[in-house]
PDB file of N, CA and C in Angstrom:
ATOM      1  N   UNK A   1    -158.375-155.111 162.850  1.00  0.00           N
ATOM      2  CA  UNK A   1    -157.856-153.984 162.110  1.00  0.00           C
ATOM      3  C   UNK A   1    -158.727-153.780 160.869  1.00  0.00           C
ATOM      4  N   UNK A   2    -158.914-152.362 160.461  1.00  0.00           N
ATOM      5  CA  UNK A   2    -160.231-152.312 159.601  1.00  0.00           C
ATOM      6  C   UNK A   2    -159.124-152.666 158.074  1.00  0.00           C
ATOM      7  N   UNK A   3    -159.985-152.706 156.954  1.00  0.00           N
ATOM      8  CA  UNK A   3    -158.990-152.772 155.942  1.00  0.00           C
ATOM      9  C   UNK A   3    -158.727-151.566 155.217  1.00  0.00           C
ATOM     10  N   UNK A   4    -158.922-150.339 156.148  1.00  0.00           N
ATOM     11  CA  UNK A   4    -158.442-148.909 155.461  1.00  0.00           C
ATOM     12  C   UNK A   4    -157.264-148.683 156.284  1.00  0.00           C
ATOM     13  N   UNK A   5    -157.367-149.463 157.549  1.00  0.00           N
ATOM     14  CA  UNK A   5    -156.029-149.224 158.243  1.00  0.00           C
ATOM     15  C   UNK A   5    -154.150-149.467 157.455  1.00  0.00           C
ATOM     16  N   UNK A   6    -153.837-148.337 157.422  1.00  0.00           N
ATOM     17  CA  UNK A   6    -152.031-148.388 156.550  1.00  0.00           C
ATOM     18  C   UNK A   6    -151.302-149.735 156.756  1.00  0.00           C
ATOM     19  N   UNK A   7    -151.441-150.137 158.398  1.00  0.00           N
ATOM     20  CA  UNK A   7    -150.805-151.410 158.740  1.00  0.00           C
ATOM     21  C   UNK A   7    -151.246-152.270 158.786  1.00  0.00           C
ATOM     22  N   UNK A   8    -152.531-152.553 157.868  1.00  0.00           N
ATOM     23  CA  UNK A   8    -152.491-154.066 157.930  1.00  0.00           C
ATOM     24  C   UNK A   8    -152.412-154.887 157.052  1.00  0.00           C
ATOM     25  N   UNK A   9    -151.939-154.065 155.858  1.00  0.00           N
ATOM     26  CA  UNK A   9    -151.166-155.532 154.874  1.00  0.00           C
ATOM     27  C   UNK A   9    -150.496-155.938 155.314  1.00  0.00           C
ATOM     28  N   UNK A  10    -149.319-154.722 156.235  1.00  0.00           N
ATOM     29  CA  UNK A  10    -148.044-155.296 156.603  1.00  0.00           C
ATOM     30  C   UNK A  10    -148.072-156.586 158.164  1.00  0.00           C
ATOM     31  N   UNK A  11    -149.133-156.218 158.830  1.00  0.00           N
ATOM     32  CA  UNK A  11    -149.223-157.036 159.760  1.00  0.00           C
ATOM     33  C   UNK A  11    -150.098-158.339 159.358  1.00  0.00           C
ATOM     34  N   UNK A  12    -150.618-158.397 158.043  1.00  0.00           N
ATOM     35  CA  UNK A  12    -151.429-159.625 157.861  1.00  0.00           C
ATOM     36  C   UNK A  12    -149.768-160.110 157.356  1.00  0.00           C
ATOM     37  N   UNK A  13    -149.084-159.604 156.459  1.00  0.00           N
ATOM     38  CA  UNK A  13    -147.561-160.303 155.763  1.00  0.00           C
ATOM     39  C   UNK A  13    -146.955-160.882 156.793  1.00  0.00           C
ATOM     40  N   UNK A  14    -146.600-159.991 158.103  1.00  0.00           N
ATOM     41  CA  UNK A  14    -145.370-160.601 159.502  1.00  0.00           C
ATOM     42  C   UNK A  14    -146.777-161.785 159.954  1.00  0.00           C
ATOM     43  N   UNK A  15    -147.956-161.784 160.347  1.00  0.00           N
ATOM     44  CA  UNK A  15    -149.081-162.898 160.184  1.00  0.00           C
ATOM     45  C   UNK A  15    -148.245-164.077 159.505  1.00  0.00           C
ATOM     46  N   UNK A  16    -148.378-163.697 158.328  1.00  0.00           N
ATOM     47  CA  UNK A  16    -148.404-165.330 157.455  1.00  0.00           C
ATOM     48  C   UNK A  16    -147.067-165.524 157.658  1.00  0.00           C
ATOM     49  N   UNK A  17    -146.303-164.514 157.610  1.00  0.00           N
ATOM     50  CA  UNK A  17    -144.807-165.204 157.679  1.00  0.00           C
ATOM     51  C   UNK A  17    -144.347-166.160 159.110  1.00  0.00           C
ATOM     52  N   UNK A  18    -145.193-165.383 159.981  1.00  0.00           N
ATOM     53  CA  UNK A  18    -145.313-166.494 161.203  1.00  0.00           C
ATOM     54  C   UNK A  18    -145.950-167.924 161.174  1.00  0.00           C
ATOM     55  N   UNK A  19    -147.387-167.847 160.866  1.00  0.00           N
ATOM     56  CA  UNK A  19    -148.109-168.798 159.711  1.00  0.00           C
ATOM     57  C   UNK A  19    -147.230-170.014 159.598  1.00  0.00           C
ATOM     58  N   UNK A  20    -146.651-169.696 158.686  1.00  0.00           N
ATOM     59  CA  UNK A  20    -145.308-170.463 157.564  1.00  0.00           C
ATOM     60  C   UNK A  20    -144.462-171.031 158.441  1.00  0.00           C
ATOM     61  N   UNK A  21    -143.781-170.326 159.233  1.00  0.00           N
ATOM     62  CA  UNK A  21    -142.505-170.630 160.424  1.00  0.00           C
ATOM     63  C   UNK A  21    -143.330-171.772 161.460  1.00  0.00           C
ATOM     64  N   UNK A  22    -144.676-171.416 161.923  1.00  0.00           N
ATOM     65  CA  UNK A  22    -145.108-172.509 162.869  1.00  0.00           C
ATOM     66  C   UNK A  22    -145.734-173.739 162.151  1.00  0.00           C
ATOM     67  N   UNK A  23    -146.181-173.861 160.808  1.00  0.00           N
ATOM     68  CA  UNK A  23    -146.694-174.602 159.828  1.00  0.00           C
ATOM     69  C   UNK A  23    -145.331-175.692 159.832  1.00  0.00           C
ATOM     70  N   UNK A  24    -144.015-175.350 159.617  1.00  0.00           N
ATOM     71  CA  UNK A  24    -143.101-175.733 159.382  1.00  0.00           C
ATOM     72  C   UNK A  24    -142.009-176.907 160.620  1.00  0.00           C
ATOM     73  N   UNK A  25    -142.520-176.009 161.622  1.00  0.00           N
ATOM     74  CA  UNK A  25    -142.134-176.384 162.852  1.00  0.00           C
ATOM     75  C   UNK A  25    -142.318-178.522 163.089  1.00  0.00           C
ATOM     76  N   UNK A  26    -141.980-179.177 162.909  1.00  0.00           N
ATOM     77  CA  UNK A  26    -141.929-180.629 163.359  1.00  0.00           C
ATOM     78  C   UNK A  26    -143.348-180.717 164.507  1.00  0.00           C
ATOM     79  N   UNK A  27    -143.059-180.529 165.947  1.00  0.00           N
ATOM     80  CA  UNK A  27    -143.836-180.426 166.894  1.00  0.00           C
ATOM     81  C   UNK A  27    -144.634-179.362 167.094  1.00  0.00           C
ATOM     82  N   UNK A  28    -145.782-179.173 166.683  1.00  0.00           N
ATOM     83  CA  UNK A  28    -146.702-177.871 166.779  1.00  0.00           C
ATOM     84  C   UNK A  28    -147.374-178.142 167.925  1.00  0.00           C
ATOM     85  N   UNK A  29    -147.168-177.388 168.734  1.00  0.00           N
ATOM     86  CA  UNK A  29    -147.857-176.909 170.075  1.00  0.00           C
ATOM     87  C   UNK A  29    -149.586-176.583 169.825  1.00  0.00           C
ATOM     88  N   UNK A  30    -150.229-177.127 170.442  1.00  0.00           N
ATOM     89  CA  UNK A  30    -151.398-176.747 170.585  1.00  0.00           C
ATOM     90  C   UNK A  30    -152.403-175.424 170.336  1.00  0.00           C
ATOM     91  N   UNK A  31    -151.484-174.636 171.232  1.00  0.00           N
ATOM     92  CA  UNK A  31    -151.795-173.067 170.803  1.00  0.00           C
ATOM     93  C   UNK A  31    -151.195-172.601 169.597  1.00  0.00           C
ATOM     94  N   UNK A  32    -150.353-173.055 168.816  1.00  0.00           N
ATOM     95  CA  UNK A  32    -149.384-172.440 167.621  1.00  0.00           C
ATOM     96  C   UNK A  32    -150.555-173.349 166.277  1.00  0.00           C
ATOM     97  N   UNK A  33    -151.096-174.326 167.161  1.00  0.00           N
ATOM     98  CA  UNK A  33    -151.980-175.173 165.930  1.00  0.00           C
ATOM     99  C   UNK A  33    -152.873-174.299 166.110  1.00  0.00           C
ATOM    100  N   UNK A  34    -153.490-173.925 166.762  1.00  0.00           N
ATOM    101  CA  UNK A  34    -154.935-173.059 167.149  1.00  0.00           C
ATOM    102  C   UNK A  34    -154.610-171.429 166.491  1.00  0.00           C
ATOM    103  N   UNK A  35    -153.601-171.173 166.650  1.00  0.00           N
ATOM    104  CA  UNK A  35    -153.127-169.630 166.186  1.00  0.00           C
ATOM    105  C   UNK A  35    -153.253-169.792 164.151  1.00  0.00           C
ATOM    106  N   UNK A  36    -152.184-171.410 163.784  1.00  0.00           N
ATOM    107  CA  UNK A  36    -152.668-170.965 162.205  1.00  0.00           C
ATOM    108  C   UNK A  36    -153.734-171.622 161.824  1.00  0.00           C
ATOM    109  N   UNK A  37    -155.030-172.428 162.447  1.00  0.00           N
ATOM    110  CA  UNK A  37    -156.022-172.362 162.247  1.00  0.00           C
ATOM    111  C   UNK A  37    -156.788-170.896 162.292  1.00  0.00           C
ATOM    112  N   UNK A  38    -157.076-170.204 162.448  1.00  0.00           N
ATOM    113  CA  UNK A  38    -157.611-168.933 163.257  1.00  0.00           C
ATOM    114  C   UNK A  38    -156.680-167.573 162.028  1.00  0.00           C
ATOM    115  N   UNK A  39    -155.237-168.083 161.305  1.00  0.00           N
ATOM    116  CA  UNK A  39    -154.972-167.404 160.269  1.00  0.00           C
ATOM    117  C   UNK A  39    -155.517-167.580 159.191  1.00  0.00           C
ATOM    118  N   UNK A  40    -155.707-169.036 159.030  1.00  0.00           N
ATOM    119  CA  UNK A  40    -155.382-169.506 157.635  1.00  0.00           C
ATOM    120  C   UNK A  40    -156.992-168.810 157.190  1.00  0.00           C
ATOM    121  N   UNK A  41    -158.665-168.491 157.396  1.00  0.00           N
ATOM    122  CA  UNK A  41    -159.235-167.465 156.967  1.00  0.00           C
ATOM    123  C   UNK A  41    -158.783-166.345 156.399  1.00  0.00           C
ATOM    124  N   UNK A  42    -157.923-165.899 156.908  1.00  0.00           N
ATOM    125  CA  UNK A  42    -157.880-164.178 157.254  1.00  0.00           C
ATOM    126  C   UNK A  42    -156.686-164.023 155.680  1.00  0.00           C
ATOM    127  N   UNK A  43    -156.280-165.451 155.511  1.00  0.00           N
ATOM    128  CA  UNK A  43    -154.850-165.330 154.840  1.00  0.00           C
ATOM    129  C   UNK A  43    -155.837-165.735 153.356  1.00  0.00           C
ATOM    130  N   UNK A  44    -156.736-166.485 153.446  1.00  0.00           N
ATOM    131  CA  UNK A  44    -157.727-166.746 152.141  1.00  0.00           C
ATOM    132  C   UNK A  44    -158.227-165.987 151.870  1.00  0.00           C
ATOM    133  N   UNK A  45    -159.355-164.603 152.667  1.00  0.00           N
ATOM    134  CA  UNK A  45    -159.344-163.756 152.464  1.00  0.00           C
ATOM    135  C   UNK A  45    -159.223-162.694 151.493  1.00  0.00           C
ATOM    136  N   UNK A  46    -157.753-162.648 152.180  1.00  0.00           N
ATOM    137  CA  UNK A  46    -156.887-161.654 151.295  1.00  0.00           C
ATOM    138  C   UNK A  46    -156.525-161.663 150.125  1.00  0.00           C
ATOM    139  N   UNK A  47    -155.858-163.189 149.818  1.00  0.00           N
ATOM    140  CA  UNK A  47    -155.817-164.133 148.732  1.00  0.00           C
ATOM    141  C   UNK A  47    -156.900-164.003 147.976  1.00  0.00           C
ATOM    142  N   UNK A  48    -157.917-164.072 148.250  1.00  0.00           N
ATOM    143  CA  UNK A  48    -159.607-163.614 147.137  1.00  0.00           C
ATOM    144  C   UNK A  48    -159.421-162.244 147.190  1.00  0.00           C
ATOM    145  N   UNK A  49    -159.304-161.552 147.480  1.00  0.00           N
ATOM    146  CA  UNK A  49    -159.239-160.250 147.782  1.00  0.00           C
ATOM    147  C   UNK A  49    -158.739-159.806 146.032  1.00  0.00           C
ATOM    148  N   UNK A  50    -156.998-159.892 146.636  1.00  0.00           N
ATOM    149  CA  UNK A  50    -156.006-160.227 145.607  1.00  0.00           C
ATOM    150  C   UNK A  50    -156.466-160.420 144.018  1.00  0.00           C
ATOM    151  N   UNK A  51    -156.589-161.994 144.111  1.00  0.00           N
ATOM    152  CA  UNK A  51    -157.764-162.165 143.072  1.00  0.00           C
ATOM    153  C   UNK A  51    -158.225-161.438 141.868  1.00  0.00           C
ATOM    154  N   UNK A  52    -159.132-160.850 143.073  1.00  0.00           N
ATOM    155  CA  UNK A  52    -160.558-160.363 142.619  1.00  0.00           C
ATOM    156  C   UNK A  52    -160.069-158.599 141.651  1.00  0.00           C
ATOM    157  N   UNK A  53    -159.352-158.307 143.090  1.00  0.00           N
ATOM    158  CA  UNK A  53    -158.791-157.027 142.228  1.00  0.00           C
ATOM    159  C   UNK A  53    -157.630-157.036 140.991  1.00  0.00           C
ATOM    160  N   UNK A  54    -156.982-158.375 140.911  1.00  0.00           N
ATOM    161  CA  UNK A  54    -156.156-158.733 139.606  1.00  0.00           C
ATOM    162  C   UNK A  54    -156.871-159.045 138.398  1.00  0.00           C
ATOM    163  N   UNK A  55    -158.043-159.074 138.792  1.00  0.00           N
ATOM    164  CA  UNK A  55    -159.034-159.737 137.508  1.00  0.00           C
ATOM    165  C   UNK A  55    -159.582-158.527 137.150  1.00  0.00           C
ATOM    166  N   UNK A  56    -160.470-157.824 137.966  1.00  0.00           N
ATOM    167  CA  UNK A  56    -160.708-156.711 137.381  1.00  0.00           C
ATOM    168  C   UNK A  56    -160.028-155.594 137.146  1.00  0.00           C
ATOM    169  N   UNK A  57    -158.369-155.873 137.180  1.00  0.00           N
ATOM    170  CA  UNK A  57    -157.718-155.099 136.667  1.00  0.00           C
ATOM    171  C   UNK A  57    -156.960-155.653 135.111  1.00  0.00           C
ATOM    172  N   UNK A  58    -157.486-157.072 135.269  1.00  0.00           N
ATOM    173  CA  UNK A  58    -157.148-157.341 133.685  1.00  0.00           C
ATOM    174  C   UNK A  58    -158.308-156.727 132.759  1.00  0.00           C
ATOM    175  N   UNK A  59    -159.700-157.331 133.219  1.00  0.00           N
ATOM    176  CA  UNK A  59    -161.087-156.669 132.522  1.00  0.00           C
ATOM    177  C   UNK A  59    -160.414-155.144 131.707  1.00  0.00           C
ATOM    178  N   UNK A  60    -159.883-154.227 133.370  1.00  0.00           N
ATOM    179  CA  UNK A  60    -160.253-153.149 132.727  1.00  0.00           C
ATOM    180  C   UNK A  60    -159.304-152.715 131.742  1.00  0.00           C
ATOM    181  N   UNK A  61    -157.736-153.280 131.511  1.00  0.00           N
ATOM    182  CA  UNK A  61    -156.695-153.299 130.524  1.00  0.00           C
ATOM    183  C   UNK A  61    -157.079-154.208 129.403  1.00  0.00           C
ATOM    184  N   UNK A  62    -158.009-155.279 129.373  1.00  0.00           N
ATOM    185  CA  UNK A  62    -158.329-155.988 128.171  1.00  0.00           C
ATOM    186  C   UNK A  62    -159.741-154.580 127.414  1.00  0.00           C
ATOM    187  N   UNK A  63    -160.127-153.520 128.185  1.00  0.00           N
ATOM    188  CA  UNK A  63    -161.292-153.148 127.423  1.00  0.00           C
ATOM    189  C   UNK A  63    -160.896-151.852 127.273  1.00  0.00           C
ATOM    190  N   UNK A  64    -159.677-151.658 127.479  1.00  0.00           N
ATOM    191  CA  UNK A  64    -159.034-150.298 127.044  1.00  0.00           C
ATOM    192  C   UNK A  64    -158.144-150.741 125.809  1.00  0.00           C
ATOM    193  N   UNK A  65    -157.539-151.652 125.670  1.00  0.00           N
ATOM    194  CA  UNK A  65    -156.714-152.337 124.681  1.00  0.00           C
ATOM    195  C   UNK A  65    -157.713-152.707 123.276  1.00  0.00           C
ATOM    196  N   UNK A  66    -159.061-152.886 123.716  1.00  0.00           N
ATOM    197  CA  UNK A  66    -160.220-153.497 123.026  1.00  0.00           C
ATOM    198  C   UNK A  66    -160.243-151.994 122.012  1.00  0.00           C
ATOM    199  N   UNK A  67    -160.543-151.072 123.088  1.00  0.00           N
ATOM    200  CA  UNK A  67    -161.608-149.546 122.671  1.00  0.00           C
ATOM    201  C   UNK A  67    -160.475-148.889 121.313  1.00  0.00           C
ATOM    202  N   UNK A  68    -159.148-149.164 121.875  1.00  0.00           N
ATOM    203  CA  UNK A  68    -158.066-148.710 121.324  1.00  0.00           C
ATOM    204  C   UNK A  68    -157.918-149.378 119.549  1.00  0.00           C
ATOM    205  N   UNK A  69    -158.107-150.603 119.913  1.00  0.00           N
ATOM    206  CA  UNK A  69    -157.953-151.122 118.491  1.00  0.00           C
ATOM    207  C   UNK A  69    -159.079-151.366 117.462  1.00  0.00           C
ATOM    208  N   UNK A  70    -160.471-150.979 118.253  1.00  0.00           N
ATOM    209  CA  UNK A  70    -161.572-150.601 117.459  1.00  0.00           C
ATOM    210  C   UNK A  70    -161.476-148.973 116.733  1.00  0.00           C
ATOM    211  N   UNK A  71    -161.003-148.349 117.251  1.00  0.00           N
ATOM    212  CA  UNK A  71    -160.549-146.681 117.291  1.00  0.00           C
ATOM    213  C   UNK A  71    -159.310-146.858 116.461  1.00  0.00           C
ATOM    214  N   UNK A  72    -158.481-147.771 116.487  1.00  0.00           N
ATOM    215  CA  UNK A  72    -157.846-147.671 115.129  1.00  0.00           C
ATOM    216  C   UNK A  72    -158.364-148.575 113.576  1.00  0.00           C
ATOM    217  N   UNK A  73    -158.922-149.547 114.329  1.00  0.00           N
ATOM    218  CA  UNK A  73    -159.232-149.718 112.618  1.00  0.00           C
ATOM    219  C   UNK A  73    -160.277-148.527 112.172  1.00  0.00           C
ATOM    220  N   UNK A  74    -161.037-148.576 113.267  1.00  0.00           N
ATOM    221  CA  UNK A  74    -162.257-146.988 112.419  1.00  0.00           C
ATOM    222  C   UNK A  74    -161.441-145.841 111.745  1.00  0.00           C
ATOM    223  N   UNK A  75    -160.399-145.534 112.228  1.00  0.00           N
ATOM    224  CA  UNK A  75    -159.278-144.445 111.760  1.00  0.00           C
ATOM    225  C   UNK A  75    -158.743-144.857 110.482  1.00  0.00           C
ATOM    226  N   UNK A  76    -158.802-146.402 110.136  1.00  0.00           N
ATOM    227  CA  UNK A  76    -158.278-146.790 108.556  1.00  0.00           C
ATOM    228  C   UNK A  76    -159.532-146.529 107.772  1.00  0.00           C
ATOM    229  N   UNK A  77    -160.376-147.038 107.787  1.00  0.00           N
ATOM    230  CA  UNK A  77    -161.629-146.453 107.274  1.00  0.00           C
ATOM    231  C   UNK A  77    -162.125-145.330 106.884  1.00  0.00           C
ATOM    232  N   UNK A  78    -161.000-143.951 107.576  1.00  0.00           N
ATOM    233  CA  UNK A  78    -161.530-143.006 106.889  1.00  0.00           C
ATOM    234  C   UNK A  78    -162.534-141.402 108.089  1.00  0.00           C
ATOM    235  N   UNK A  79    -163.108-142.943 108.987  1.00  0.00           N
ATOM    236  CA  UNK A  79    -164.156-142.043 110.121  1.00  0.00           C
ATOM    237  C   UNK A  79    -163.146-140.687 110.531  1.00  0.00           C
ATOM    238  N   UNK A  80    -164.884-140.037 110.849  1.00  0.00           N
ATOM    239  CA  UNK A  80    -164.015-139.158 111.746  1.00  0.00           C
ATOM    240  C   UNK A  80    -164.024-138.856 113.175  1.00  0.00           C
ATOM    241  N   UNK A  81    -162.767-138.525 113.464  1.00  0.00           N
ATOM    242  CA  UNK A  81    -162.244-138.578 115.273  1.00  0.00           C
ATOM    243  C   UNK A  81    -163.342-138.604 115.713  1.00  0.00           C
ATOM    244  N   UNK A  82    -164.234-137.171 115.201  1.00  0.00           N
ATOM    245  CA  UNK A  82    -165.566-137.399 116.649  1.00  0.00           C
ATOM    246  C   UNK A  82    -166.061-138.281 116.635  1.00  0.00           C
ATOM    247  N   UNK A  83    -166.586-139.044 115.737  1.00  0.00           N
ATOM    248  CA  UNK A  83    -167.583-140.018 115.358  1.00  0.00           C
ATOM    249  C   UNK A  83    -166.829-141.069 116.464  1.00  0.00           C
ATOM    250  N   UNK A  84    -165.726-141.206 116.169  1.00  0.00           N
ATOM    251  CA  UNK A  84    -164.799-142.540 116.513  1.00  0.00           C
ATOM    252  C   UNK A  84    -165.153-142.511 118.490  1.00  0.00           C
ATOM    253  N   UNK A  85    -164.553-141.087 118.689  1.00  0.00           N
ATOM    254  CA  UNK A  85    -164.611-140.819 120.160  1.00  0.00           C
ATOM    255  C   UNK A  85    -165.927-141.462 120.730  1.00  0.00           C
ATOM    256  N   UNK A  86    -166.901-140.943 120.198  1.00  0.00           N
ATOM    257  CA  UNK A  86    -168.605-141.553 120.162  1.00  0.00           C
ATOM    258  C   UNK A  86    -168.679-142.688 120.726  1.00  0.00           C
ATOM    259  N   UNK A  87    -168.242-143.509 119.392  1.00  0.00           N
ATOM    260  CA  UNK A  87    -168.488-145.362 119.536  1.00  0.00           C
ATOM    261  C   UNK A  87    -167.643-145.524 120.618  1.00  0.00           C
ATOM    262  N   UNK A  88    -166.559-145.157 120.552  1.00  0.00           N
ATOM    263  CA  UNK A  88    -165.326-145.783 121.427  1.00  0.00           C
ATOM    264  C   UNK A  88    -165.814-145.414 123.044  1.00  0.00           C
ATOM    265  N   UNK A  89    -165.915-144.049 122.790  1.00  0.00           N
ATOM    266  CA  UNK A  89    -165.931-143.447 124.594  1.00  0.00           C
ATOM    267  C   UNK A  89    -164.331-143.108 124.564  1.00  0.00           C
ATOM    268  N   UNK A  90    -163.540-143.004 124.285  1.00  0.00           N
ATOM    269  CA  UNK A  90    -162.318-142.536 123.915  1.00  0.00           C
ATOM    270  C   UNK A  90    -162.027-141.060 124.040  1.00  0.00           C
ATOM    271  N   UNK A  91    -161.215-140.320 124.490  1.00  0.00           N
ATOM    272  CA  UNK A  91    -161.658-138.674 124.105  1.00  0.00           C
ATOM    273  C   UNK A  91    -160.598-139.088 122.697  1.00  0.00           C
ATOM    274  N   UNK A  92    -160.805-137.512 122.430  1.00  0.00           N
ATOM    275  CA  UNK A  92    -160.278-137.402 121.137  1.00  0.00           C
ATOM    276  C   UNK A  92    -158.531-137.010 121.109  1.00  0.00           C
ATOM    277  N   UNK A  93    -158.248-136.727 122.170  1.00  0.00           N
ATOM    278  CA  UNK A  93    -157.157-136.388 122.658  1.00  0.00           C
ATOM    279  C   UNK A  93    -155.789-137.989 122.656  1.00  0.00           C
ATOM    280  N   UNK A  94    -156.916-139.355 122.912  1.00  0.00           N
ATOM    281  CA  UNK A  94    -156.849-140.608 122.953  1.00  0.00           C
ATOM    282  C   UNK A  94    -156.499-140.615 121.353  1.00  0.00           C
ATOM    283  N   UNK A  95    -157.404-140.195 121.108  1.00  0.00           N
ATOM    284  CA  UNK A  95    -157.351-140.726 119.908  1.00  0.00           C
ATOM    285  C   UNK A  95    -156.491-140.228 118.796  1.00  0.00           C
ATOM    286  N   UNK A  96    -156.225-138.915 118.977  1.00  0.00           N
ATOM    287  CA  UNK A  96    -155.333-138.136 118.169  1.00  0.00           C
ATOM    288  C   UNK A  96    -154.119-139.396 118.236  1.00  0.00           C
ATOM    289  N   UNK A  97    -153.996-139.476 119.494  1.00  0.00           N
ATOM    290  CA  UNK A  97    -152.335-139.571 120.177  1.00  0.00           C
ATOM    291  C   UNK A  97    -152.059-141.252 119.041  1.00  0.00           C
ATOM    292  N   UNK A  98    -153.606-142.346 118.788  1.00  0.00           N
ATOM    293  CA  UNK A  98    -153.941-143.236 118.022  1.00  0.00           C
ATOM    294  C   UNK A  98    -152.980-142.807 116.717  1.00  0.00           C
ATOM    295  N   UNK A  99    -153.268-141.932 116.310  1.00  0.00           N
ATOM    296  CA  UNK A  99    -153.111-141.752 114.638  1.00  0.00           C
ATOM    297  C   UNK A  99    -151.836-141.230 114.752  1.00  0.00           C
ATOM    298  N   UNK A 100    -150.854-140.924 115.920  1.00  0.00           N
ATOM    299  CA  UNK A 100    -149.495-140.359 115.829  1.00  0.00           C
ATOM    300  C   UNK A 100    -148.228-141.537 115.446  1.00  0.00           C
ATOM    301  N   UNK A 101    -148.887-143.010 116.267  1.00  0.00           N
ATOM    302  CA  UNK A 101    -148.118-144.488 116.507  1.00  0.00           C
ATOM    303  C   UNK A 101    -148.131-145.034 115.374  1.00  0.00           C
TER     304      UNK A 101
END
């Protein structure tokens, strides 16, 4: 299943939840050992996947939080909006909304 396909988070999830249920099982059958060998990739994967996109979704909330509080101390100082928008990359619209809080 490609990973643009709609169903396959949900079929990698009923995956692991099976995973889990035969992992759990006392007597694992041969083929049920061979089935969550043959998951447990697909389930790491995803897991990096996961990850990867939680991290660079902190990056990009730690450098909007960053831009924001450089754009307000420049605003105690006196600067002006455009200037600020400039350094920051901020529009000014951002920034107005800065000097309302």
């Amino acid at each position: 299943m490609s990973e643009n396909n709609p169903f396959r988070q949900r079929a990698l999830e009923l995956l692991y939840t099976l995973q889990k249920g035969l992992q759990s099982k006392q007597d694992i059958e041969p083929e049920d050992r061979e089935l969550i060998m043959r998951l447990e990739p697909l389930y790491q994967q995803e897991k990096e996947k996961l990850v990867r996109e939680s991290q660079k979704r902190g990056m990009e909330i730690g450098e909007e939080l960053a831009q924001r509080e450089i754009a307000k101390n420049l605003l105690d100082t006196g600067m002006e909006i455009e200037q600020i928008a400039r350094v920051t990359g901020l529009s000014l619209e951002e920034i107005t909304k800065l000097t309302k809080n």
